[in-house]
N, C-alpha and C. Protein backbone atom coordinates (compact mmCIF):
# COMPACT_ATOMS: atom_id res chain seq x y z
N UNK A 1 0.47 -74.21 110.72
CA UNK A 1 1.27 -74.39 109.52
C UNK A 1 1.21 -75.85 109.08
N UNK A 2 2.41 -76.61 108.02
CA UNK A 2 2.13 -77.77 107.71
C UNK A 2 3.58 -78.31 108.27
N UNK A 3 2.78 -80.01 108.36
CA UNK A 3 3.53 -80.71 108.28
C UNK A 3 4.25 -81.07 106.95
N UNK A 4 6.02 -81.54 107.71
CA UNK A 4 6.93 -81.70 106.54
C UNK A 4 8.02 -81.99 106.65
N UNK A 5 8.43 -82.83 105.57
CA UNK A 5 9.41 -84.13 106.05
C UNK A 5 10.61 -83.71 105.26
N UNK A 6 11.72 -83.73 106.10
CA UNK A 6 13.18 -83.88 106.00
C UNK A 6 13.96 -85.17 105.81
N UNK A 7 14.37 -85.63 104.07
CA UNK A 7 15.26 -86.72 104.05
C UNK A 7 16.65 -85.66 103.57
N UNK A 8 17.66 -86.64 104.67
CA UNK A 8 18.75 -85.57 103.97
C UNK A 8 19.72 -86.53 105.03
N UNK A 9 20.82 -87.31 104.24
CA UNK A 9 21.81 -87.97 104.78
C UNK A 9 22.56 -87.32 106.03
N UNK A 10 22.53 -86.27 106.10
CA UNK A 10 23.63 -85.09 106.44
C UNK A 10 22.75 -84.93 108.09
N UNK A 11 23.26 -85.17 109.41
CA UNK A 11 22.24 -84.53 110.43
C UNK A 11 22.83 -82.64 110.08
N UNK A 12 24.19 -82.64 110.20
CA UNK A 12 23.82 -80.54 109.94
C UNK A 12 23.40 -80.70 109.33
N UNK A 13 22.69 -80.91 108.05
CA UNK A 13 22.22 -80.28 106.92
C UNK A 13 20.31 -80.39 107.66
N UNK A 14 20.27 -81.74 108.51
CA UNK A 14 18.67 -81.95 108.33
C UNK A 14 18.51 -80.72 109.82
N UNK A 15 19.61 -80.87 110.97
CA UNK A 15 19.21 -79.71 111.75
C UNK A 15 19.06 -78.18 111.29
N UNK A 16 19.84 -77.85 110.18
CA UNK A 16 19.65 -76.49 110.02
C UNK A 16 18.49 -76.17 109.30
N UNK A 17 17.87 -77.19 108.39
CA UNK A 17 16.51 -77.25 107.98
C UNK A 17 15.29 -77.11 108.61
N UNK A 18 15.76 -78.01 109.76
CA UNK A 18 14.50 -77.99 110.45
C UNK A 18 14.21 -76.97 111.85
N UNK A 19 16.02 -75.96 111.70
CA UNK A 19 16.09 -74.80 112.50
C UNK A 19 15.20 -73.90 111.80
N UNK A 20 15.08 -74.07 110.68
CA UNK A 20 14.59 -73.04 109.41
C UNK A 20 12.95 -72.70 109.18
N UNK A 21 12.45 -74.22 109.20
CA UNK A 21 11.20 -74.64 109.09
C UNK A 21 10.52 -74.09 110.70
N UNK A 22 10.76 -74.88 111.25
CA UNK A 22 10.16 -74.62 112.65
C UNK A 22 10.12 -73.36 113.19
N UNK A 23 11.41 -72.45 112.79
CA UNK A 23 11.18 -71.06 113.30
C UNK A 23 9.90 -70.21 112.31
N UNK A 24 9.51 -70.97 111.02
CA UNK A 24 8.40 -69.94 110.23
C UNK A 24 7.41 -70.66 110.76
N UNK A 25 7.04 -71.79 112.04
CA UNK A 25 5.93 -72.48 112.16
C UNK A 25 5.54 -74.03 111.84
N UNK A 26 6.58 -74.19 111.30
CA UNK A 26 6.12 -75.76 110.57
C UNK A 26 6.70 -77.06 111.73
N UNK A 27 5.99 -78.15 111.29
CA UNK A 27 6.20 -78.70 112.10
C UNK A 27 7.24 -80.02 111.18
N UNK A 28 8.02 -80.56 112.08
CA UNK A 28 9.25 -80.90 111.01
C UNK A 28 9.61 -82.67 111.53
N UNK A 29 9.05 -83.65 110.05
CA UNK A 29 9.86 -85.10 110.64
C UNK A 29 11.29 -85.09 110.46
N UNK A 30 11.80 -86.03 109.79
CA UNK A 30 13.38 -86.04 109.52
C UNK A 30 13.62 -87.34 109.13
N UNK A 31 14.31 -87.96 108.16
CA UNK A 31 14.90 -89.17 107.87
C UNK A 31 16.20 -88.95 107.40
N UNK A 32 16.91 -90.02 107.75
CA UNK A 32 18.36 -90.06 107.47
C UNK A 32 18.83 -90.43 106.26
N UNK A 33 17.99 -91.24 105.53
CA UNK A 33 18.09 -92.12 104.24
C UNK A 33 16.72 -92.23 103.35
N UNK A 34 16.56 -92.17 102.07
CA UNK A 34 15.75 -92.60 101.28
C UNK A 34 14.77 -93.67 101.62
N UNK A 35 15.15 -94.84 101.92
CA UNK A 35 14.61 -96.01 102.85
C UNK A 35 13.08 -95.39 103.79
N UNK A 36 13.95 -94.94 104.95
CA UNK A 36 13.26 -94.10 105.91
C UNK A 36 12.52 -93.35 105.80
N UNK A 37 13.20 -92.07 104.68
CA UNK A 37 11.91 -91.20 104.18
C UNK A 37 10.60 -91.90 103.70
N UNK A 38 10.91 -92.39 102.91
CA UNK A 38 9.47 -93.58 102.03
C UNK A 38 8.69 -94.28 103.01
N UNK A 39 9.54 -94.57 104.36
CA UNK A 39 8.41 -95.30 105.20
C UNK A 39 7.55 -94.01 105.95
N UNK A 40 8.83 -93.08 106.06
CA UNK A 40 8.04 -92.23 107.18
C UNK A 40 6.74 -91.25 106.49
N UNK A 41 6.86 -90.95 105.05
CA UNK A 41 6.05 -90.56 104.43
C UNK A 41 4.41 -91.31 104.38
N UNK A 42 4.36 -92.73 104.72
CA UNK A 42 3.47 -93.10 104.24
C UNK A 42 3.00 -92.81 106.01
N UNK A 43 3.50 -92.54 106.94
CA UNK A 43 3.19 -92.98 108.32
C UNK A 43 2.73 -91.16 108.59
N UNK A 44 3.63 -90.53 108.26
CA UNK A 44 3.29 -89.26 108.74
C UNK A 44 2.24 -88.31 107.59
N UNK A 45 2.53 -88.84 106.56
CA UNK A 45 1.42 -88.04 105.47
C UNK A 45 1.63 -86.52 105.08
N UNK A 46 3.03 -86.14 105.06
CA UNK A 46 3.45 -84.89 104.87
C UNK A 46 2.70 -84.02 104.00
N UNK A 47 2.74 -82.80 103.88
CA UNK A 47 2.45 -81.65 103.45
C UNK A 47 3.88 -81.86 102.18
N UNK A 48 4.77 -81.71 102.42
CA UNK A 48 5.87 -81.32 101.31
C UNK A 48 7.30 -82.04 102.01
N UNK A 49 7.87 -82.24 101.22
CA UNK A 49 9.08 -83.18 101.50
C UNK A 49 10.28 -82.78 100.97
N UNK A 50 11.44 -81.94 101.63
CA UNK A 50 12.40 -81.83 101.38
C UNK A 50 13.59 -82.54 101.43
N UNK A 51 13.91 -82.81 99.83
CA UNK A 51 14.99 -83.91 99.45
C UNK A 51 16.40 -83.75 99.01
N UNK A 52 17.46 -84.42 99.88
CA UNK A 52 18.44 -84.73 99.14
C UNK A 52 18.75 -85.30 98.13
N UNK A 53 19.57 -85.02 97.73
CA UNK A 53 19.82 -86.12 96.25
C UNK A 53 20.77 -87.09 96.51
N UNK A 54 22.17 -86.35 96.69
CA UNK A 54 23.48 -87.18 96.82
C UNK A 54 23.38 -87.75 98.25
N UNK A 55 22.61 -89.11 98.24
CA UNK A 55 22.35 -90.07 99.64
C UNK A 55 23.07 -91.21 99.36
N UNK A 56 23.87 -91.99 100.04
CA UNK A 56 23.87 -93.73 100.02
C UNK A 56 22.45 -94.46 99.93
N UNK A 57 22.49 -95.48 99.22
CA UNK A 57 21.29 -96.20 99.35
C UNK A 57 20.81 -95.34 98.22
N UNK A 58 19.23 -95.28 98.50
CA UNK A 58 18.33 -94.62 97.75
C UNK A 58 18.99 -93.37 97.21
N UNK A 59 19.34 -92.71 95.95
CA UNK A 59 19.07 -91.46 96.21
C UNK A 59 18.48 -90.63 95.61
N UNK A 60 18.12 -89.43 96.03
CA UNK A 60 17.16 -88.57 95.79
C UNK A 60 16.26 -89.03 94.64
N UNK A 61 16.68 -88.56 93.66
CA UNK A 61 16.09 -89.46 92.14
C UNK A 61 15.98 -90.76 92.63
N UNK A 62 15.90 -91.91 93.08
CA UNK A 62 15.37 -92.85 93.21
C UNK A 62 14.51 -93.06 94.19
N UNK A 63 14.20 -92.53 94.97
CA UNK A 63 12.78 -91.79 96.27
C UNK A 63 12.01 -91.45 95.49
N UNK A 64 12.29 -90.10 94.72
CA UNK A 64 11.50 -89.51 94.18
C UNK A 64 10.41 -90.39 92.79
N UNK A 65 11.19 -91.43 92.12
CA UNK A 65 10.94 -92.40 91.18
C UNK A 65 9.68 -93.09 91.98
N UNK A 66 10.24 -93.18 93.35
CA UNK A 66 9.55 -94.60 93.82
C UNK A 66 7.84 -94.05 94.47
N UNK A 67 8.45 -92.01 94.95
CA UNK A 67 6.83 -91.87 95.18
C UNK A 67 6.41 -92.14 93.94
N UNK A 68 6.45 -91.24 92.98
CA UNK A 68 5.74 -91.14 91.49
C UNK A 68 4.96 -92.49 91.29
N UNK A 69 6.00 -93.63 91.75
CA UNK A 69 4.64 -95.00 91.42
C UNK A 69 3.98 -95.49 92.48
N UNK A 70 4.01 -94.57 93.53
CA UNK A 70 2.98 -95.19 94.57
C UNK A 70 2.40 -93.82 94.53
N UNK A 71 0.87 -94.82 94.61
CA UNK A 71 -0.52 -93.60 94.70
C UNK A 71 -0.47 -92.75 96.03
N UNK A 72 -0.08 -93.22 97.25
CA UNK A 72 -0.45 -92.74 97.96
C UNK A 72 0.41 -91.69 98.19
N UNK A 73 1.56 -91.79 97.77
CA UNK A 73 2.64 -91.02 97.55
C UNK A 73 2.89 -89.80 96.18
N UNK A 74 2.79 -90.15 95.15
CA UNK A 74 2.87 -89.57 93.64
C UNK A 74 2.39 -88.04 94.29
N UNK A 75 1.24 -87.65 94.93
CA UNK A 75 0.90 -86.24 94.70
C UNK A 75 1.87 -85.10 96.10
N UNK A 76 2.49 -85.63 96.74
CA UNK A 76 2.82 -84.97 97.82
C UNK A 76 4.09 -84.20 97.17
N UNK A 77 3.89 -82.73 96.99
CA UNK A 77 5.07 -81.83 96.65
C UNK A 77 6.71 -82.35 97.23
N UNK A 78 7.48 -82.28 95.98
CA UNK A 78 9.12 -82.58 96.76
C UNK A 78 10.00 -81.31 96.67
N UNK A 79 10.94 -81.02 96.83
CA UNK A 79 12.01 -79.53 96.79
C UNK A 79 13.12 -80.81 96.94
N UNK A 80 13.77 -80.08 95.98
CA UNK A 80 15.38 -80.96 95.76
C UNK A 80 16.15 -79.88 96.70
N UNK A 81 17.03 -80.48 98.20
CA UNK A 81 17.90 -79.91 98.71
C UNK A 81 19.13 -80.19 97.89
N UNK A 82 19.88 -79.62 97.35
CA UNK A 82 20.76 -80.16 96.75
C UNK A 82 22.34 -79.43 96.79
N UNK A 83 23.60 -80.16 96.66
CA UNK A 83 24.99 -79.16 96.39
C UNK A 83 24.87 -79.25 94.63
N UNK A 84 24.25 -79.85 93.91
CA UNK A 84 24.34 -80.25 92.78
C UNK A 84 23.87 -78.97 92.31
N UNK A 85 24.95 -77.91 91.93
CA UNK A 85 24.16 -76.23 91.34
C UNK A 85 24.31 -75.82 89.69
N UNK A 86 24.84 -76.93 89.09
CA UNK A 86 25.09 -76.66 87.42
C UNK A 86 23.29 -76.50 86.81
N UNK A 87 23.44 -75.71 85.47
CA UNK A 87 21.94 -75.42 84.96
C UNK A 87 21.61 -76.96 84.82
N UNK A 88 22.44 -78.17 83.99
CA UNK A 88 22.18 -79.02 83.60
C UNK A 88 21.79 -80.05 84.60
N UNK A 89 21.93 -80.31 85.97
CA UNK A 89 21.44 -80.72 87.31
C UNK A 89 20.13 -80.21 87.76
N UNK A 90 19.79 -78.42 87.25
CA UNK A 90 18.58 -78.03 87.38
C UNK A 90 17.53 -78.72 86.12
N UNK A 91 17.66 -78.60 85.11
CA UNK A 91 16.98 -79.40 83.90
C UNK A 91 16.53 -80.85 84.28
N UNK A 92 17.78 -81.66 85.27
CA UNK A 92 17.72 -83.44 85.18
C UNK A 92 16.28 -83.45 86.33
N UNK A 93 16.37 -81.95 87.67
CA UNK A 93 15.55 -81.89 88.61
C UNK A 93 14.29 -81.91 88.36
N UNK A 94 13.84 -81.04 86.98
CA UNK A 94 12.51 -81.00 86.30
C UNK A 94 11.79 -81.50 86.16
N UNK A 95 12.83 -82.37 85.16
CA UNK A 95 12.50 -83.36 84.38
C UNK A 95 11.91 -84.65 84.78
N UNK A 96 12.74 -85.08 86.42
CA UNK A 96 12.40 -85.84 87.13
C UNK A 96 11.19 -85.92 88.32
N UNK A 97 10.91 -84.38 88.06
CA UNK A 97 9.45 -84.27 89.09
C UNK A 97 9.71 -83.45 90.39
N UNK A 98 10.63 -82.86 90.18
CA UNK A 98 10.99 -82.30 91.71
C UNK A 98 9.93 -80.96 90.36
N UNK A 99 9.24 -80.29 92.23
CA UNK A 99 8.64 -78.95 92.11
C UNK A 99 9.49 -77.94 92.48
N UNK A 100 10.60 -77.92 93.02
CA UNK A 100 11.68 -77.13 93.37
C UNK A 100 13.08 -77.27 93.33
N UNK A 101 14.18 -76.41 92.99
CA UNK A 101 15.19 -77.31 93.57
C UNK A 101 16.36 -75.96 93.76
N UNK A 102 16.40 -76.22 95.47
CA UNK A 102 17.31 -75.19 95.74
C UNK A 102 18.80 -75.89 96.21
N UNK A 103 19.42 -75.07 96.03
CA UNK A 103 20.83 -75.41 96.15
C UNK A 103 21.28 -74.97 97.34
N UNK A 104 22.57 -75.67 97.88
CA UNK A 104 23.13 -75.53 99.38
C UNK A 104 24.60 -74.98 98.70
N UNK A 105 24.82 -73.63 99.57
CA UNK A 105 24.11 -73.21 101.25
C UNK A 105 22.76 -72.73 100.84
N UNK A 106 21.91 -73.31 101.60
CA UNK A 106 19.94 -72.86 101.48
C UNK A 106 19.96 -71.35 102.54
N UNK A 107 19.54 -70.69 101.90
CA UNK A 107 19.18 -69.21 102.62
C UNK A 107 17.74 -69.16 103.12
N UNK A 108 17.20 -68.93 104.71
CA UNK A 108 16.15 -68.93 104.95
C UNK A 108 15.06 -68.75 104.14
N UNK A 109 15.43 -67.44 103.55
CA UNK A 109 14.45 -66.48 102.68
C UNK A 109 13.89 -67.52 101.25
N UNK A 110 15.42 -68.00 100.85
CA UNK A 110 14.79 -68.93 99.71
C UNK A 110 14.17 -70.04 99.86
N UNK A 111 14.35 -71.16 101.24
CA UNK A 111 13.98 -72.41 101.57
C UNK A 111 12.38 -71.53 101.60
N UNK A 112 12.14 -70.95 102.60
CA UNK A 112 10.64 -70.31 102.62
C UNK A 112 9.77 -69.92 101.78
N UNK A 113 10.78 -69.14 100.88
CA UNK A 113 9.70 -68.87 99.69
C UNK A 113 9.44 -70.53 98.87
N UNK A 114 10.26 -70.89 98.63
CA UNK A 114 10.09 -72.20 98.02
C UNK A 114 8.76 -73.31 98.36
N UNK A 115 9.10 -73.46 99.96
CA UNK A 115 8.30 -74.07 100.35
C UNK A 115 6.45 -73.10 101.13
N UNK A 116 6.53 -72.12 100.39
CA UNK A 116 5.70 -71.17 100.68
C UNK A 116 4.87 -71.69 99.37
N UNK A 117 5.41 -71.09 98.27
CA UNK A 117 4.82 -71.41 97.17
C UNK A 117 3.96 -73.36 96.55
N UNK A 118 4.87 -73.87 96.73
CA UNK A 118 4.06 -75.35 97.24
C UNK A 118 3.09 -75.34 97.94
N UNK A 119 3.24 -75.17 99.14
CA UNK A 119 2.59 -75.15 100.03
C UNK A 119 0.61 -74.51 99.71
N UNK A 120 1.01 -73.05 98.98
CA UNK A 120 -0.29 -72.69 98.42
C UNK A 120 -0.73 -73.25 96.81
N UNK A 121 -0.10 -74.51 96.55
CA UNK A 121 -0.40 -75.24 95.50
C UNK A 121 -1.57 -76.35 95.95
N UNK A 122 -1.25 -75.96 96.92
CA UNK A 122 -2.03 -77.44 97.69
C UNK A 122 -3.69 -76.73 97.63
């Protein structure tokens, strides 16, 4: 399966993710902060990157800003983990470059299909 990186302030939120991921096969980094993700991305070279939004420091939208202008970064699929569930939060997600954006509580079935579909974008 692929590698794939977990930024998500929250450790429940990044363990139950990566309870999620790993049981369909994948193999799973993890960062605590925006910061971290951006380094660990360039170190580990992910497959797809599942993002928080509402972080201290960086957040989500501002990761996501910062791959878009780095080359080595810009093409690697993102999924917005998000509590943010209004239509108008889904529109700002679009707009901003996320390829997905599921809302918490994340249901196996949907994190999978989500990151299923990316995944065969590649």
């Amino acid at each position: 399966m692929a590698r794939l990186l977990i930024v998500d302030d929250k450790t429940s939120n990044r363990e139950l993710l990566r309870s999620m991921l790993e049981h369909a096969g994948h193999e799973v980094a993890e960062a605590a902060d925006g910061i971290a993700g951006l380094e660990l991305m360039r170190i580990e070279k992910p497959k797809l990157v599942l993002l928080d939004i509402q972080m201290p420091g960086l957040d989500g939208y501002q990761v996501l800003e910062q791959m878009m202008a780095d080359g080595e970064l810009r093409e690697i699929p993102v999924i917005a983990v998000t509590a943010y569930a209004m239509q108008g939060d889904r529109d700002r997600g679009a707009k901003a470059g996320f390829r997905e954006y599921i809302t918490k509580p994340v249901s196996m079935k949907q994190l999978l299909a989500a990151v299923g579909r990316q995944l065969q974008r590649e």
